[in-house]
N, C-alpha and C. Protein backbone atom coordinates (compact mmCIF):
# COMPACT_ATOMS: atom_id res chain seq x y z
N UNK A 1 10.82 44.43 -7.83
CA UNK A 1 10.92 43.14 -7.15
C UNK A 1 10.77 42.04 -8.17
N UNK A 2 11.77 41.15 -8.03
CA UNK A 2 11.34 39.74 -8.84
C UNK A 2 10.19 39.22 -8.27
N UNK A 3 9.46 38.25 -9.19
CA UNK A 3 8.01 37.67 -9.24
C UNK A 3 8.61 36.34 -8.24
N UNK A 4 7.56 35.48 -7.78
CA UNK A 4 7.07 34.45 -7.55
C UNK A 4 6.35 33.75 -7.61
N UNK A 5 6.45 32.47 -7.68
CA UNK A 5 5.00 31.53 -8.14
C UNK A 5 4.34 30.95 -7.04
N UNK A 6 3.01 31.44 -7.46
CA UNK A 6 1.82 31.22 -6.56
C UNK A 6 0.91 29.67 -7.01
N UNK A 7 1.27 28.52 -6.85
CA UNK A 7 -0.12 27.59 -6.93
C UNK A 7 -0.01 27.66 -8.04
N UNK A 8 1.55 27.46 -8.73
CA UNK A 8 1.97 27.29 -10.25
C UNK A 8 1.74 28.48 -11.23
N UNK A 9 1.45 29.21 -10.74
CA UNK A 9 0.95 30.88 -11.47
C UNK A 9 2.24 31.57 -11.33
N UNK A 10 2.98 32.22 -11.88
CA UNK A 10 4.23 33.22 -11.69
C UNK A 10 3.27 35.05 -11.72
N UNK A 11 4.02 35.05 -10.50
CA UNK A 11 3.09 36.97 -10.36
C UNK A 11 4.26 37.48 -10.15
N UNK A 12 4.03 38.95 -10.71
CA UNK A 12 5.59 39.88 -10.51
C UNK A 12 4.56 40.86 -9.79
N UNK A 13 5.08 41.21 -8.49
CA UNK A 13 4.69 42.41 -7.57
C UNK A 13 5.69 43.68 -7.81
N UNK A 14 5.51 44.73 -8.50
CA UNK A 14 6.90 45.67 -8.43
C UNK A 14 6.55 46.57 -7.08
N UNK A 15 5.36 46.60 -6.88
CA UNK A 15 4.77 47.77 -5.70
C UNK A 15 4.50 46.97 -4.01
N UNK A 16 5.18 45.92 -3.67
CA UNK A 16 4.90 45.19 -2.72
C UNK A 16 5.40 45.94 -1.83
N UNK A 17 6.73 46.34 -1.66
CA UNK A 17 7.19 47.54 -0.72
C UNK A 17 7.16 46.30 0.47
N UNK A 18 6.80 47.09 1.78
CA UNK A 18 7.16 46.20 2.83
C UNK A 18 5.49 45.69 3.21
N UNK A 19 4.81 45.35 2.39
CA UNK A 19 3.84 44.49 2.69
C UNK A 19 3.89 42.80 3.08
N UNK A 20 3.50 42.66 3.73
CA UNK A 20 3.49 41.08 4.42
C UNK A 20 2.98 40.38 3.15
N UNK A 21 2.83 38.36 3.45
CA UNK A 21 2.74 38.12 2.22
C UNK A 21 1.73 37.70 2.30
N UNK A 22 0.56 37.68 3.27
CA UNK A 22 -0.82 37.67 3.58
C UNK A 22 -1.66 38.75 3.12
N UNK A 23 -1.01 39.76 2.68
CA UNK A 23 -1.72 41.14 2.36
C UNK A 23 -1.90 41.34 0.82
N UNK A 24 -0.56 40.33 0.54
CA UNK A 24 -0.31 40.25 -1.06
C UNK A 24 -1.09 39.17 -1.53
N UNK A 25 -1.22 37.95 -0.95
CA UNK A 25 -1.95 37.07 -1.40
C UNK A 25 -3.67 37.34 -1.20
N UNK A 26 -3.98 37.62 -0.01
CA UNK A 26 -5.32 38.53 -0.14
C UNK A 26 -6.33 39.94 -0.88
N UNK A 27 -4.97 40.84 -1.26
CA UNK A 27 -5.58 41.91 -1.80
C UNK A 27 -5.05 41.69 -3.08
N UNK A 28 -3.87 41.07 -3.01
CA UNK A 28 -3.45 41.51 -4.87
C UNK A 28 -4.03 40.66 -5.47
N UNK A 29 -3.84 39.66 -5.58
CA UNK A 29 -3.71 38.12 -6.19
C UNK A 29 -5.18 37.39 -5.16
N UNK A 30 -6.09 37.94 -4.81
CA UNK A 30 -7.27 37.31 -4.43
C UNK A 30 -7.65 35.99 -4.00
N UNK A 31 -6.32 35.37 -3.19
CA UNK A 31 -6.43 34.10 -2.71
C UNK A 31 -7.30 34.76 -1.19
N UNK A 32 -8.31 34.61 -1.06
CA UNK A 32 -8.60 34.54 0.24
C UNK A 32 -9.09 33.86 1.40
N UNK A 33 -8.24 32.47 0.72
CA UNK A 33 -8.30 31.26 1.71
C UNK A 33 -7.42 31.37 2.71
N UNK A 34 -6.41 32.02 2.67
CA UNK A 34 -5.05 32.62 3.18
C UNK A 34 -6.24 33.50 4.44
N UNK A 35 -6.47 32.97 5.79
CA UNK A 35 -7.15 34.19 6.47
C UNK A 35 -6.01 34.74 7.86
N UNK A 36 -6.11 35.94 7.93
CA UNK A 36 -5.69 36.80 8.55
C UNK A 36 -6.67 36.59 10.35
N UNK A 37 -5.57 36.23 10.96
CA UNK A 37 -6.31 36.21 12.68
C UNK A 37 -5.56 36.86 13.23
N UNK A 38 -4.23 36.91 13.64
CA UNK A 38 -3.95 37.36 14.71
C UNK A 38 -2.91 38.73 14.20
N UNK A 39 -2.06 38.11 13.02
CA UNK A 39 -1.46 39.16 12.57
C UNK A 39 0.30 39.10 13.39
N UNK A 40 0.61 38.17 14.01
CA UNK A 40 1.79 38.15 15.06
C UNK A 40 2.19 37.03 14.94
N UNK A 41 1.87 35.92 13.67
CA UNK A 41 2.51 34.92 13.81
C UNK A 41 2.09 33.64 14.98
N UNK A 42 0.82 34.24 15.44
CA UNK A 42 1.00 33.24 16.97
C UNK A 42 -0.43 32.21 16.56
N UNK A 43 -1.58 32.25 15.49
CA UNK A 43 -2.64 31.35 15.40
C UNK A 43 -1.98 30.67 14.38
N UNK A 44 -1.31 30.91 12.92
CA UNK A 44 -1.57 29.93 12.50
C UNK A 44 -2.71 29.92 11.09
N UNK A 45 -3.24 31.11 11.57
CA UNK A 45 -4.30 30.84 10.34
C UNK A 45 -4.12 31.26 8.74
N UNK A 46 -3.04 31.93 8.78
CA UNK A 46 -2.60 32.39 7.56
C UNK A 46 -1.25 31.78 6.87
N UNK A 47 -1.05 30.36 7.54
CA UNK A 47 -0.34 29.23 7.18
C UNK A 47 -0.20 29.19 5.81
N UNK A 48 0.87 29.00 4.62
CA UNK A 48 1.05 28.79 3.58
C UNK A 48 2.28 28.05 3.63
N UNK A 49 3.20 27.27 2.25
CA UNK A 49 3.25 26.79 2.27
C UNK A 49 5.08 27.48 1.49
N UNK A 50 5.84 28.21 2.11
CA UNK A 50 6.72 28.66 1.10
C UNK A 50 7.68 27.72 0.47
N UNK A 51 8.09 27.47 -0.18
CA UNK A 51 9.32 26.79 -1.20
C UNK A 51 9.01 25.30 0.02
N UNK A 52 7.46 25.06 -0.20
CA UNK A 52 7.17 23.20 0.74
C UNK A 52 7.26 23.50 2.08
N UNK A 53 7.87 24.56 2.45
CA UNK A 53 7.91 24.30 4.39
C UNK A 53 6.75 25.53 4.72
N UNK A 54 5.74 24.89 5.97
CA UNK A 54 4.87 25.84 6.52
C UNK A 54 5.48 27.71 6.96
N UNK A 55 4.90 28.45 6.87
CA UNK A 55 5.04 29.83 7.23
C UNK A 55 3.97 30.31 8.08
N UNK A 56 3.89 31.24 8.67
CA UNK A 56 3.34 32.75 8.81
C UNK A 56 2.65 33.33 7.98
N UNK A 57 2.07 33.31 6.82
CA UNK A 57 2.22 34.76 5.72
C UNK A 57 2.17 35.54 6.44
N UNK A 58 1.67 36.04 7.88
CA UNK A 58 1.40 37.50 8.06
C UNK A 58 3.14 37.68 8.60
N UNK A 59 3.96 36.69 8.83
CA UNK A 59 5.58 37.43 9.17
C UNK A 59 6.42 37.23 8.10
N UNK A 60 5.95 36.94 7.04
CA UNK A 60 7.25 37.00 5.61
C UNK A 60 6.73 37.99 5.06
N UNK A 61 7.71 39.29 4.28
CA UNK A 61 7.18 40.17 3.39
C UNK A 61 7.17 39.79 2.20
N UNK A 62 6.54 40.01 1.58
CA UNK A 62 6.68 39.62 0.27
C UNK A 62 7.81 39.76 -0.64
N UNK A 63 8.77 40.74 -0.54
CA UNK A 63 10.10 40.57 -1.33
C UNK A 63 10.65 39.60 -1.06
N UNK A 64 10.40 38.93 0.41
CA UNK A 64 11.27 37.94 0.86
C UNK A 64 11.20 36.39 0.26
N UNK A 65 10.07 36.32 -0.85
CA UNK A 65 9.60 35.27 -1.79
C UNK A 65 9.69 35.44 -3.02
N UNK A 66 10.70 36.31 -3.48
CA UNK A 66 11.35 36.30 -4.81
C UNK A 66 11.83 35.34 -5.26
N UNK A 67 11.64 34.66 -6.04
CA UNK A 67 12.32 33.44 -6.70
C UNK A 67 11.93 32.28 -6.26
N UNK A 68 10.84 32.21 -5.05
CA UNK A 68 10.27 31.16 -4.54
C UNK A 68 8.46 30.53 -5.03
N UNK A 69 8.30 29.32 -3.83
CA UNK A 69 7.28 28.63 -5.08
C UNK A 69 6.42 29.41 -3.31
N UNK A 70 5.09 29.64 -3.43
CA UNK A 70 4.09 29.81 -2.19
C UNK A 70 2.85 28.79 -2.74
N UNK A 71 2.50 28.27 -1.77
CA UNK A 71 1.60 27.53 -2.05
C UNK A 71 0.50 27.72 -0.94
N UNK A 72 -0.62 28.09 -1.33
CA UNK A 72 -2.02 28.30 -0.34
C UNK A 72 -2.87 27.14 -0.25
N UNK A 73 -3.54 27.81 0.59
CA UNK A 73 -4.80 26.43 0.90
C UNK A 73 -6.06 26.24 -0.47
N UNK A 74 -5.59 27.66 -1.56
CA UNK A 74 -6.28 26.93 -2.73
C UNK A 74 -5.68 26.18 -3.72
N UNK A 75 -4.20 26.19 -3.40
CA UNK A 75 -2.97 25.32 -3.99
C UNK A 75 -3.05 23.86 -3.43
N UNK A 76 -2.86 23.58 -2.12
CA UNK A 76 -2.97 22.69 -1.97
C UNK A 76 -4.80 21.58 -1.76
N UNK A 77 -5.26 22.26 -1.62
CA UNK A 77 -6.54 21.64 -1.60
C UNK A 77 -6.71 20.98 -3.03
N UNK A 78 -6.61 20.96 -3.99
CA UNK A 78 -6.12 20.31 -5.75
C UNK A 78 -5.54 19.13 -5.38
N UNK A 79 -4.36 19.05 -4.24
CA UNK A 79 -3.54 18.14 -4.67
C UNK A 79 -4.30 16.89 -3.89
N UNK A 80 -4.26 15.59 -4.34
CA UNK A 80 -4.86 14.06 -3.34
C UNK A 80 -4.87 14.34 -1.96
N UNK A 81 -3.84 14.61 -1.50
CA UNK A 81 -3.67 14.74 0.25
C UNK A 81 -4.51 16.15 0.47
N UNK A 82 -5.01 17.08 0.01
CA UNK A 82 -5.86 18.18 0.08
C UNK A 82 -7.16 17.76 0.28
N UNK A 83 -7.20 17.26 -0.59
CA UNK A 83 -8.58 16.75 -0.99
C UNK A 83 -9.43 15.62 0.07
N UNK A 84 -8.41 14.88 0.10
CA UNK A 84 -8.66 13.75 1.23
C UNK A 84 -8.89 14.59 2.81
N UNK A 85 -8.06 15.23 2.97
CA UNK A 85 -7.95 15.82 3.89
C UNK A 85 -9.20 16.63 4.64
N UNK A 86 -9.39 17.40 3.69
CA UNK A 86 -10.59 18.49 3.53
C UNK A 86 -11.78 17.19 3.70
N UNK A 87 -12.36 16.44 3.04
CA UNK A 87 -13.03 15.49 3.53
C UNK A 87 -13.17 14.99 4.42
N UNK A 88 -11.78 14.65 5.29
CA UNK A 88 -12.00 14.30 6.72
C UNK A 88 -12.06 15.28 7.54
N UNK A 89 -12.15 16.28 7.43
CA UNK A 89 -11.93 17.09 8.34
C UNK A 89 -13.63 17.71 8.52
N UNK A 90 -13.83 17.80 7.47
CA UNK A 90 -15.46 17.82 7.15
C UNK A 90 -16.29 16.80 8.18
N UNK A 91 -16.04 15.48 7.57
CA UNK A 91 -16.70 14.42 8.52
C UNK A 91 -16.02 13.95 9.84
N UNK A 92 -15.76 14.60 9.96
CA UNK A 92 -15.20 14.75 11.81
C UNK A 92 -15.84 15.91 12.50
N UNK A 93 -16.31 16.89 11.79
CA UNK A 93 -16.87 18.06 12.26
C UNK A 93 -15.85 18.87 12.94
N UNK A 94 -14.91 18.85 12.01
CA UNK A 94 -13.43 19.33 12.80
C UNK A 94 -13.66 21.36 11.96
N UNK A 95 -14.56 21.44 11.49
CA UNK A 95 -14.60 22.70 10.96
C UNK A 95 -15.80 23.58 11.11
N UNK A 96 -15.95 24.18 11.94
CA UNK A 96 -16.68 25.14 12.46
C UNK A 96 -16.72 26.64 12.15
N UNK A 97 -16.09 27.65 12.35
CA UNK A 97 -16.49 28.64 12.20
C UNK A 97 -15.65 28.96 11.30
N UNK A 98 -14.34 28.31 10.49
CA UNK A 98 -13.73 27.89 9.76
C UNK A 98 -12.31 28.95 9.62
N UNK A 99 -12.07 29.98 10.76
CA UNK A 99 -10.73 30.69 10.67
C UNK A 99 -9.48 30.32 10.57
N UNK A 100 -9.69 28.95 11.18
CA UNK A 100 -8.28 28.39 11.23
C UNK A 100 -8.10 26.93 10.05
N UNK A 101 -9.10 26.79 9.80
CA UNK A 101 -9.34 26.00 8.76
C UNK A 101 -8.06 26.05 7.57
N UNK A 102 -8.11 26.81 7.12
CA UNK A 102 -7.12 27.21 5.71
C UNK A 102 -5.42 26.61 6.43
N UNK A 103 -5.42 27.54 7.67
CA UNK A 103 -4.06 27.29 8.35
C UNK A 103 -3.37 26.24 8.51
N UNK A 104 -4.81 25.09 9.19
CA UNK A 104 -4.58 23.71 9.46
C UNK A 104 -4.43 22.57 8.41
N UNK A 105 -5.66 23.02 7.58
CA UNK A 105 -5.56 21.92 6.40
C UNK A 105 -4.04 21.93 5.74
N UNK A 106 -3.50 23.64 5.49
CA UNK A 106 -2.36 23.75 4.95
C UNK A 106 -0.92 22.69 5.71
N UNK A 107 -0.60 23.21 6.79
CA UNK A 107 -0.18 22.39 7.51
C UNK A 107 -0.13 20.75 8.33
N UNK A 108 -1.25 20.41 7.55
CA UNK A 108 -1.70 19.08 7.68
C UNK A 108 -1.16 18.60 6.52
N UNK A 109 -1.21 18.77 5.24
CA UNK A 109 -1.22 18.65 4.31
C UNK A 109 0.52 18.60 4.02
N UNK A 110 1.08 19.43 4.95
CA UNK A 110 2.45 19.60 5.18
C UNK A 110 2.98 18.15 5.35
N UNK A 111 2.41 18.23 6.52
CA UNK A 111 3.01 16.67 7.84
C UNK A 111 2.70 15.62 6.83
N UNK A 112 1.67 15.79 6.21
CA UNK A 112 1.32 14.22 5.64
C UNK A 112 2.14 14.19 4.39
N UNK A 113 2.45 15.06 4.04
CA UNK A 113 3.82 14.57 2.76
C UNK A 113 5.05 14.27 3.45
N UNK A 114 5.42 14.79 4.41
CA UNK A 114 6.56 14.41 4.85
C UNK A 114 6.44 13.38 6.00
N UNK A 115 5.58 13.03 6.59
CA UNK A 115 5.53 12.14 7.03
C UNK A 115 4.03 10.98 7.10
N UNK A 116 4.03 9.97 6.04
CA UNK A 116 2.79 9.45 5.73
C UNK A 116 1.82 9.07 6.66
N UNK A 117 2.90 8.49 8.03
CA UNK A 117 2.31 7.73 8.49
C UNK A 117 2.49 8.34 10.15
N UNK A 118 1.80 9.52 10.42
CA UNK A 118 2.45 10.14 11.72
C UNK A 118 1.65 9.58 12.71
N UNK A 119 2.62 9.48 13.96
CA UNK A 119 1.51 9.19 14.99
C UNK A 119 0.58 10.62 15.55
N UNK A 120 -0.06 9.64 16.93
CA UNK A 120 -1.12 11.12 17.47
C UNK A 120 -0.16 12.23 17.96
N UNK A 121 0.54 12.02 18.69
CA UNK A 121 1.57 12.83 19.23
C UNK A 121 2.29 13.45 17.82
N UNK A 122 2.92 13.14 16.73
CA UNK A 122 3.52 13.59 15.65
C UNK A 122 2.34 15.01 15.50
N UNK A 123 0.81 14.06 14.88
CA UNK A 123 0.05 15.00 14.22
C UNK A 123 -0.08 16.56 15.25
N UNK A 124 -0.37 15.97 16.96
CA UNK A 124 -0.38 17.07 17.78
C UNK A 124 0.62 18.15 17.69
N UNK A 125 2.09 17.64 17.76
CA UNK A 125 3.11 18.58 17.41
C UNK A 125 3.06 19.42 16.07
N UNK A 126 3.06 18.85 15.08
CA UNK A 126 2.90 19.50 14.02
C UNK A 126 1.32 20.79 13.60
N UNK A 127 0.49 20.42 14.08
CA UNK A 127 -0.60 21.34 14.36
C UNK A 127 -0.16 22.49 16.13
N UNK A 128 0.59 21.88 16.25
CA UNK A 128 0.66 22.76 18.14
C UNK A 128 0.77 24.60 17.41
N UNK A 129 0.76 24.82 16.58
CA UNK A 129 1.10 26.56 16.08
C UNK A 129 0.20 26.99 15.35
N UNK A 130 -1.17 25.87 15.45
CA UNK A 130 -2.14 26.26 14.80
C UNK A 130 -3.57 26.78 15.88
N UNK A 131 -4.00 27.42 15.95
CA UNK A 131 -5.17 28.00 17.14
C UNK A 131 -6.43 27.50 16.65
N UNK A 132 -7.07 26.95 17.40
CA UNK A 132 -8.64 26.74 17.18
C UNK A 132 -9.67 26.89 18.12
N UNK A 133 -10.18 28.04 18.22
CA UNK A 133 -11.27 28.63 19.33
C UNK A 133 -12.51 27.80 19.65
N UNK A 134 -13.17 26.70 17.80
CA UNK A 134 -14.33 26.25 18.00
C UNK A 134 -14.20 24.71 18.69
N UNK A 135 -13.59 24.15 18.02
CA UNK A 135 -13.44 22.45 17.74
C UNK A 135 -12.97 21.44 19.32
N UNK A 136 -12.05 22.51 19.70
CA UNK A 136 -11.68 21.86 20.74
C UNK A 136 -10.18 21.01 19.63
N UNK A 137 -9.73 19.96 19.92
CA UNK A 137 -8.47 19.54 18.95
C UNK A 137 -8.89 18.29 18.51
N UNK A 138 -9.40 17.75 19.09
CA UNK A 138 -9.70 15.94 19.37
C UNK A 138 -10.48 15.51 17.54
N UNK A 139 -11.45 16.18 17.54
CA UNK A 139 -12.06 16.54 16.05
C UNK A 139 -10.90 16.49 14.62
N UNK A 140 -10.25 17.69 14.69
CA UNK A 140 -8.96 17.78 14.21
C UNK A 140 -8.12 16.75 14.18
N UNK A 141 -7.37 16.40 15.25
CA UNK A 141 -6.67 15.07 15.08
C UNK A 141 -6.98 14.08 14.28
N UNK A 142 -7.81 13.33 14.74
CA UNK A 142 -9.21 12.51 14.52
C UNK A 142 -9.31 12.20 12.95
N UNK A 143 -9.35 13.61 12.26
CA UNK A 143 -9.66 13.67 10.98
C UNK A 143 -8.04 13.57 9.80
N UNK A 144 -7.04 13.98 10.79
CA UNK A 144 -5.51 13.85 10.18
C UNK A 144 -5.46 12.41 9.98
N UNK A 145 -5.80 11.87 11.05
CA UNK A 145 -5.48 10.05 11.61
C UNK A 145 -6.03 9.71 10.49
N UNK A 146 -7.47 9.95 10.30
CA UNK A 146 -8.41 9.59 9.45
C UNK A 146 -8.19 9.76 8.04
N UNK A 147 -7.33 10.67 7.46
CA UNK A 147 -6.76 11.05 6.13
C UNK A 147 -5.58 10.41 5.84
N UNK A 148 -5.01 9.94 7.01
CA UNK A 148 -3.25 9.42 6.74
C UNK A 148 -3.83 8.06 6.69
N UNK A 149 -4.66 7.47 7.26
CA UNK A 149 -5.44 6.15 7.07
C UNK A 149 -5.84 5.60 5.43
N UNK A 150 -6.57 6.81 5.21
CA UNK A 150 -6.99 6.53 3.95
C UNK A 150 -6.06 6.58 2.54
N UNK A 151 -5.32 7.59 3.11
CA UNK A 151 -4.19 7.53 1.73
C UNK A 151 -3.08 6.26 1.83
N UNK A 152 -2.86 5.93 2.69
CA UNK A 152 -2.24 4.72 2.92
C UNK A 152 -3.24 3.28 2.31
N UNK A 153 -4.56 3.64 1.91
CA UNK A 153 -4.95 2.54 1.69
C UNK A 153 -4.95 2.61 0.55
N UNK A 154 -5.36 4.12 0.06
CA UNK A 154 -5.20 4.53 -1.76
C UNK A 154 -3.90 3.97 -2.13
N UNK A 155 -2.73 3.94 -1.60
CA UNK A 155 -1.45 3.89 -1.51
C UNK A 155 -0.92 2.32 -2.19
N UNK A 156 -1.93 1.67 -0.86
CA UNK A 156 -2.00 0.12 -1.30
C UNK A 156 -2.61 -0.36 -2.52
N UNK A 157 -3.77 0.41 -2.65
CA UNK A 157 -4.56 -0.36 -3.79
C UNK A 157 -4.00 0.07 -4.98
N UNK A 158 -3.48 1.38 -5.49
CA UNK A 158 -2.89 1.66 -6.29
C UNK A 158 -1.56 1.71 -6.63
């Protein structure tokens, strides 16, 4: 199998076979911010970031990211909008038992590059494929609003 780059790292898997790319990023390559919930594609929590657009990892196999860039929630948490993010989400108390955490921030982190300035309804849609058992959503939101706020002001001043 051709390699792919992980969070600017290039890894060559020759033994990936039909392993998912949650299995590869967890057991091979020891990202285990990448968490595994449901396994069917349906929480959300194993959200990454393939060639910039949100995924599954547990429904892409890993051959299927040959020649592509993956980016995790320890990839993106580095970048300004990670960082900011993860902060608000913190002081909102939007993170609790923290399974879906990795999923959301990833996908937050999504919306807010492509769209700076989303409304509540935007941020709701764009999180709607993400599951959260503790928080309830309001927390969550709350803390997107609260991050797209602030980089818009970083935005200004700098």
């Amino acid at each position: 199998m051709a390699g792919f780059r992980c969070n600017g790292a290039e890894f060559r898997l020759d033994q990936a076979g039909d392993r998912v790319l949650a299995d590869v990023l967890r057991e091979d390559l020891g990202l285990t911010g990448t968490k595994i919930g449901c396994g069917t594609g349906d929480c959300g929590a194993c959200t990454v970031l393939l060639d910039g657009s949100p995924v599954n990892s547990c429904l892409v196999y890993a051959v299927e990211c040959a020649g592509s860039e993956v980016q995790t929630v320890e990839g993106v948490s580095h970048s300004g909008t990670g960082q900011v993010l993860a902060e608000e989400l913190a002081a909102a108390g939007a993170v609790q038992c923290g399974i879906c955490t990795s999923g959301l921030l990833v996908m937050a982190v999504s919306l807010l590059e492509a769209d700076p300035a989303p409304d509540r309804a935007g941020i709701e849609t764009a999180l709607s494929g993400n599951l959260c058992r503790c928080t309830g959503y309001l927390a969550i939101v709350r803390a997107v609003e609260a991050a797209a706020g602030r980089l818009a002001d970083e935005r200004e001043a700098g």
